[in-house]
Protein backbone atom coordinates (compact mmCIF):
# COMPACT_ATOMS: atom_id res chain seq x y z
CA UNK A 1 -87.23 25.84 23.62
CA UNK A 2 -85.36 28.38 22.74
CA UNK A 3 -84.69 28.78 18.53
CA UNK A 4 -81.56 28.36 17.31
CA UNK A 5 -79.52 30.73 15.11
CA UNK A 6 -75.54 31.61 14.81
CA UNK A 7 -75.54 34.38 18.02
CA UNK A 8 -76.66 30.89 20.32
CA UNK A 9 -75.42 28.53 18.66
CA UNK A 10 -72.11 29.27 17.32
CA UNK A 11 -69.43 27.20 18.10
CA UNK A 12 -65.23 27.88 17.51
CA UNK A 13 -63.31 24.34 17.76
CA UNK A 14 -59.83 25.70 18.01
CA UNK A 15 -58.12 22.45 16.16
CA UNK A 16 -61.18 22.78 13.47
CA UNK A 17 -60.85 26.40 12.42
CA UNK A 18 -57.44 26.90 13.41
CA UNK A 19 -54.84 23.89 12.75
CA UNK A 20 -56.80 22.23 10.06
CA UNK A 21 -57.31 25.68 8.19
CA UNK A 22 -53.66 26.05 8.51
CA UNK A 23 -52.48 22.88 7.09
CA UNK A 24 -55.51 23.39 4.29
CA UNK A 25 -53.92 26.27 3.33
CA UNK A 26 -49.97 25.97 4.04
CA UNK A 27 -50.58 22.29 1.49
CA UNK A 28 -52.89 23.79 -1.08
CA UNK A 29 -50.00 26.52 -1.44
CA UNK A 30 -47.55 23.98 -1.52
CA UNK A 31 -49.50 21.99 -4.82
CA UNK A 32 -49.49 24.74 -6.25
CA UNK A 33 -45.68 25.57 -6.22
CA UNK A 34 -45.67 21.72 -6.85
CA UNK A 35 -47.25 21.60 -9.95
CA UNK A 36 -45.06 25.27 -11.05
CA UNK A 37 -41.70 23.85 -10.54
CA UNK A 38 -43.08 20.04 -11.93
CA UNK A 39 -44.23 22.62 -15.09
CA UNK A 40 -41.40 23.93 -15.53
CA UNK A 41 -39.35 20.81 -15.45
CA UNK A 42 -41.82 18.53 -17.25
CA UNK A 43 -41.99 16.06 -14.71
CA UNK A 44 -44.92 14.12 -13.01
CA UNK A 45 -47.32 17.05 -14.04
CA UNK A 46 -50.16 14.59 -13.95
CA UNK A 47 -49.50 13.34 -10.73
CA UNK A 48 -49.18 17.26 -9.37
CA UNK A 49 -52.96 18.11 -11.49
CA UNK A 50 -54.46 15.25 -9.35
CA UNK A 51 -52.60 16.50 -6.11
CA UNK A 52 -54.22 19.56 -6.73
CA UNK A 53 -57.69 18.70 -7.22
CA UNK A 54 -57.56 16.54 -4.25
CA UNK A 55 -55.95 19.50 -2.19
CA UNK A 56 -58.78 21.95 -3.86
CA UNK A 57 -61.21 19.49 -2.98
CA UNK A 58 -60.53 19.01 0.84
CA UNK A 59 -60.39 22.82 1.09
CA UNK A 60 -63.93 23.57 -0.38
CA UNK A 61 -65.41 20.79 1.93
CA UNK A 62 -63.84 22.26 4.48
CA UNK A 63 -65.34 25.38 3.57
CA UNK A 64 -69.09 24.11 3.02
CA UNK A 65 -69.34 21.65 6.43
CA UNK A 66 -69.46 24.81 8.40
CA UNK A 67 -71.56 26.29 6.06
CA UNK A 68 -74.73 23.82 5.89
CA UNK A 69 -75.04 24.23 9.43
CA UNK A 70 -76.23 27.76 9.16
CA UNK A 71 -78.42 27.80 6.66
CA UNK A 72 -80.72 24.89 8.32
């Protein structure tokens, strides 16, 4: 059998690293204007903190699944 590593092995999902990167990114960008403008007006800033964290959270899970992979 022949031993895996990332040359063999590798894999690119297009709706995986693509589309979900992309709407990731375009709504952790968006939380952050979100919790500017909700600054600046002094409304719901909790609610835009814990949008955030959520948003910041999804993003570094989706960063470490592809991750754990390669170092097993």
């Amino acid at each position: 059998m022949q031993q895996q590593n990332f040359k063999n092995h590798s894999r690119l999902v297009p709706v995986y690293h693509y589309v979900l990167f992309t709407v990731l990114l375009a709504t952790l960008v968006l939380t952050i204007i979100n919790v500017v403008e909700n600054y600046r007006q002094g409304n719901n800033l909790m609610q835009s903190i814990i949008l955030l964290l959520m948003t910041a959270s999804f993003t570094i899970v989706f960063l470490i699944v592809r991750q754990f992979p390669l170092k097993a």
